[in-house]
Protein backbone atom coordinates (compact mmCIF):
# COMPACT_ATOMS: atom_id res chain seq x y z
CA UNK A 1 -28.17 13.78 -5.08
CA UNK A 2 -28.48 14.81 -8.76
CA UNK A 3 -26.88 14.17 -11.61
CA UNK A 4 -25.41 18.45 -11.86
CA UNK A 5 -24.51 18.10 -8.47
CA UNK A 6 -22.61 14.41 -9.23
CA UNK A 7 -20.76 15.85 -12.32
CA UNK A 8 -20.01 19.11 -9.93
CA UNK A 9 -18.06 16.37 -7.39
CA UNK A 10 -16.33 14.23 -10.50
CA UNK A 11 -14.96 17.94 -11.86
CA UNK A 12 -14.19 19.34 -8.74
CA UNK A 13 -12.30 16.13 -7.76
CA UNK A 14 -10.98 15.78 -11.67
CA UNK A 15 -9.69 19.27 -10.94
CA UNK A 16 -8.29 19.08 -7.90
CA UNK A 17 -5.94 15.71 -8.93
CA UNK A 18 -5.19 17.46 -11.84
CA UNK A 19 -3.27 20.37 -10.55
CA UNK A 20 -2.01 18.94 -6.89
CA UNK A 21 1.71 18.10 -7.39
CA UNK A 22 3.65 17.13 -4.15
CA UNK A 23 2.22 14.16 -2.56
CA UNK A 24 -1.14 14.13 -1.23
CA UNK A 25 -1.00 16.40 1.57
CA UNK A 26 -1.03 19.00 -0.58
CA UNK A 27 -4.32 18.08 -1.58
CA UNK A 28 -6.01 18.32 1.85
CA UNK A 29 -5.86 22.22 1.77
CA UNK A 30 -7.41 22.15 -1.81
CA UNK A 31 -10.25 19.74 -0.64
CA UNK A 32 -11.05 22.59 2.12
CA UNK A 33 -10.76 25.08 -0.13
CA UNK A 34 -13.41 23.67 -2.69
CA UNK A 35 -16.05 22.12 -0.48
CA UNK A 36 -15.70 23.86 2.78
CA UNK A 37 -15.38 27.55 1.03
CA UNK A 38 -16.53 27.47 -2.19
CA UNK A 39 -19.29 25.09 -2.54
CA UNK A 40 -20.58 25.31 1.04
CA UNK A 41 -21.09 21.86 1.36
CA UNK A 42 -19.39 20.57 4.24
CA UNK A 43 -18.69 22.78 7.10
CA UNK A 44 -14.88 23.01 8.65
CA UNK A 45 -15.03 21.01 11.20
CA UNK A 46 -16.50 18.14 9.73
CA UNK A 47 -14.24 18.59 6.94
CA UNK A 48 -11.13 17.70 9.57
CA UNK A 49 -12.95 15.02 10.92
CA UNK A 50 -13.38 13.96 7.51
CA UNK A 51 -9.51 14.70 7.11
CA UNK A 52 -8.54 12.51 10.11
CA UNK A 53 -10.63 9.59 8.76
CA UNK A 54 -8.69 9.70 5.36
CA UNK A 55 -4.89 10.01 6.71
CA UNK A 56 -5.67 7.36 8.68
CA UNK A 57 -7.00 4.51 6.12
CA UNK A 58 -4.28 2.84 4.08
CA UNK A 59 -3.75 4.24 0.72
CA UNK A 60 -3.17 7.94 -0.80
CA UNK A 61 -4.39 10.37 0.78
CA UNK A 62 -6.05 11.54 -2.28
CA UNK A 63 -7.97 9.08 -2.85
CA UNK A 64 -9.15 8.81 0.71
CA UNK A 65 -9.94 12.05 0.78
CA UNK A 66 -12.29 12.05 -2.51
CA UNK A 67 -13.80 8.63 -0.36
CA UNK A 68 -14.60 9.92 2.10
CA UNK A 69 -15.78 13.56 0.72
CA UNK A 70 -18.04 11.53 -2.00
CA UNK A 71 -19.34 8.94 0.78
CA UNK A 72 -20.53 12.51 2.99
CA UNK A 73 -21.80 13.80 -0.30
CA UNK A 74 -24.22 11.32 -2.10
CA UNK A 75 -22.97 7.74 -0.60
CA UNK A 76 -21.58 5.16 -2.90
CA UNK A 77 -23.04 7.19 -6.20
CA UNK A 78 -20.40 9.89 -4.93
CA UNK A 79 -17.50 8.45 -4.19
CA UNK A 80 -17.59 6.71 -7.59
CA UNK A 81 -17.56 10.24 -8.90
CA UNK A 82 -14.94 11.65 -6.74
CA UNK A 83 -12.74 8.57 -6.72
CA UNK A 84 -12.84 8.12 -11.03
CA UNK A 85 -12.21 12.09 -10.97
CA UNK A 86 -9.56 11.69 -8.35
CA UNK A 87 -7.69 8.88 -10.21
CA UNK A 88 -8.07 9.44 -13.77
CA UNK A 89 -5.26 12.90 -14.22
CA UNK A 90 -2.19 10.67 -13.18
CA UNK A 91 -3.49 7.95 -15.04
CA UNK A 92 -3.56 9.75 -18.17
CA UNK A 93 -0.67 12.54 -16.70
CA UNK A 94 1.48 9.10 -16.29
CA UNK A 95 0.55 7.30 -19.46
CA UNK A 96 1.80 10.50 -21.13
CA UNK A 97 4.96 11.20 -19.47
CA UNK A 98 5.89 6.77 -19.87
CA UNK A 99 5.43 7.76 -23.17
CA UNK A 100 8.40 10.25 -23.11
CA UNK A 101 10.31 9.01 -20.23
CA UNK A 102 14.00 9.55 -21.78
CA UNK A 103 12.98 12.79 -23.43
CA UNK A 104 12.06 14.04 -19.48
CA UNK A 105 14.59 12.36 -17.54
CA UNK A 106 17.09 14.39 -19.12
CA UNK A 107 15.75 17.37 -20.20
CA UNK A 108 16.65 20.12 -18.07
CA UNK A 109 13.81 22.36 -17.95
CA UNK A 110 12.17 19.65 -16.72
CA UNK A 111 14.23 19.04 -14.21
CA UNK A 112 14.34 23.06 -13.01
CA UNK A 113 10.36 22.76 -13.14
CA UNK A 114 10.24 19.96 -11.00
CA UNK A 115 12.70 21.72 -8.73
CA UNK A 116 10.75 25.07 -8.47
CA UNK A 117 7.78 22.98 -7.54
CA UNK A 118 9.23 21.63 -4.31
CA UNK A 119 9.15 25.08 -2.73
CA UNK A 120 5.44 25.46 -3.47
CA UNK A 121 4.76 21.96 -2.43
CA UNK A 122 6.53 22.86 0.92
CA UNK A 123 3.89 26.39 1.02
CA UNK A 124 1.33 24.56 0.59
CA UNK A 125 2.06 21.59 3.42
CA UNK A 126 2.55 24.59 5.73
CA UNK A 127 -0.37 26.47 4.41
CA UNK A 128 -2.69 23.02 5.90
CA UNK A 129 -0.51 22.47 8.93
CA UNK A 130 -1.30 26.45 9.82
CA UNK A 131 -5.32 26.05 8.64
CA UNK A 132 -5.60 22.58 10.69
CA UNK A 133 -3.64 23.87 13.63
CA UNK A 134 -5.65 27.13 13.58
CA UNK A 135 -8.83 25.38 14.30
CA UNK A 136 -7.42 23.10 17.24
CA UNK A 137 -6.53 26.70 18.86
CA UNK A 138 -9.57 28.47 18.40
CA UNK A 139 -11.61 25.92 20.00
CA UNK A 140 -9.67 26.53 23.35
CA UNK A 141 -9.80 22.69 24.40
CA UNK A 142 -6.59 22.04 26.16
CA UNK A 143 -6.84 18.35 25.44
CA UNK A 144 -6.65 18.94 21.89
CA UNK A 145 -3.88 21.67 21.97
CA UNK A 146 -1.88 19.35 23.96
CA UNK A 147 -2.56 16.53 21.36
CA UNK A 148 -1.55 18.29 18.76
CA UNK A 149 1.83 19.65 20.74
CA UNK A 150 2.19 16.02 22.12
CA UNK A 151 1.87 14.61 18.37
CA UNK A 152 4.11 17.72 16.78
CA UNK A 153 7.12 16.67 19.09
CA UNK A 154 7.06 12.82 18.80
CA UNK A 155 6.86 13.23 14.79
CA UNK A 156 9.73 16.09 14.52
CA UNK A 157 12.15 16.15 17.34
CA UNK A 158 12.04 12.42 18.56
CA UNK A 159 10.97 10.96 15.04
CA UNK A 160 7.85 8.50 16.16
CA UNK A 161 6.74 6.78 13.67
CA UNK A 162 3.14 8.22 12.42
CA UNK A 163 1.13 4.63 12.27
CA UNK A 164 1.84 4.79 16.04
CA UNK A 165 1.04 8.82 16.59
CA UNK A 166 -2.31 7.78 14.51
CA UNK A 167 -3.06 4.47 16.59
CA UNK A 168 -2.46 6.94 19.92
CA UNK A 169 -4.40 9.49 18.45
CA UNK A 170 -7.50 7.04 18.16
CA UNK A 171 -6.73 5.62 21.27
CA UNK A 172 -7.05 8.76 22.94
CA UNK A 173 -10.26 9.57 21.32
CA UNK A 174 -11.92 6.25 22.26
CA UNK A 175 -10.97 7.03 26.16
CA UNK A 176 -12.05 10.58 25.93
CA UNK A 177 -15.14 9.65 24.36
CA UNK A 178 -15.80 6.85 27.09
CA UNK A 179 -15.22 9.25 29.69
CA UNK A 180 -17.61 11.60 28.66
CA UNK A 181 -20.71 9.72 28.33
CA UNK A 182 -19.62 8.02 31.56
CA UNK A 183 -19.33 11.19 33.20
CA UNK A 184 -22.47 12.21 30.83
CA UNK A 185 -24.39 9.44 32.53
CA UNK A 186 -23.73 10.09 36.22
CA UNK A 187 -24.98 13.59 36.01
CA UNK A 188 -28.30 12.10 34.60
């Protein structure tokens, strides 16, 4: 990959960390948006695959995500680029703010920013869960749709842990996948 295309992935990611408040979730829908319809350079789907791979690694999704995104990009070249870009706006967003801690925890502007941002944090969360869940439908596979009902349900109404939604999510893949090229083999 070359270097304009390198510095391309450390602003976009720079960028992106830079103006993603509410947890990293947020930032999912703002990966999409950049690489999948802007740039061109990863298509949807792989983009949720690539999605799915970062919520379930330990550590922020953010980070993940610009992992992951890099790695697909230009291997370990680009996920030092998207990582550094990734982490280096809170660094210097928190080294700021320590700096003027008691000024912010009780000025209230701040405060009624802060509080204004929650509702477009929440937007935003249900702007991805609508774009992710979009996809699943289109694609008409019942076994996915039902997944994603299944995994809906346990999270919201009968409050299942994720780590285990995640670990039967994968588990479910594996079988499905075994199936298939077992069934893939006895038709050859």
């Amino acid at each position: 990959m070359e270097k304009k295309k390198l510095w391309k992935l450390f602003l976009s990611t720079f960028y992106l960390s830079a103006f993603t408040f509410g947890g990293g979730y947020v930032i999912v829908t703002l990966l999409k948006n950049k690489f999948v319809d802007e740039l061109h350079w990863i298509d949807e789907k792989e983009m949720l695959d690539l999605v799915a791979i970062a919520q379930s690694s330990p550590g922020a999704i953010a980070i993940n995500g610009a992992i992951v995104v890099g790695y697909k990009l230009a291997g370990l070249p680009g996920v030092l680029c998207a990582v550094t870009g990734a982490v280096l706006p809170p660094l210097i967003i928190l080294t700021v703010i320590s700096g003027f801690y008691n000024l912010f925890i009780e000025n209230a502007i701040i405060k009624a920013l802060l509080s204004g941002m929650t509702a477009g944090v929440g937007a935003v969360i249900v702007s991805v869960v609508y774009d992710m869940g979009k996809d699943v439908v289109k694609s008409r596979d019942p076994a996915l749709i039902i997944a994603m009902a299944a995994a809906f349900a346990a999270d919201c109404f009968l409050k299942i842990n994720v780590i285990y939604l995640i670990l039967a999510a994968a588990l479910a893949g594996i079988l499905r996948t075994l199936y298939r090229k077992h069934k893939k083999r006895r038709l050859l």
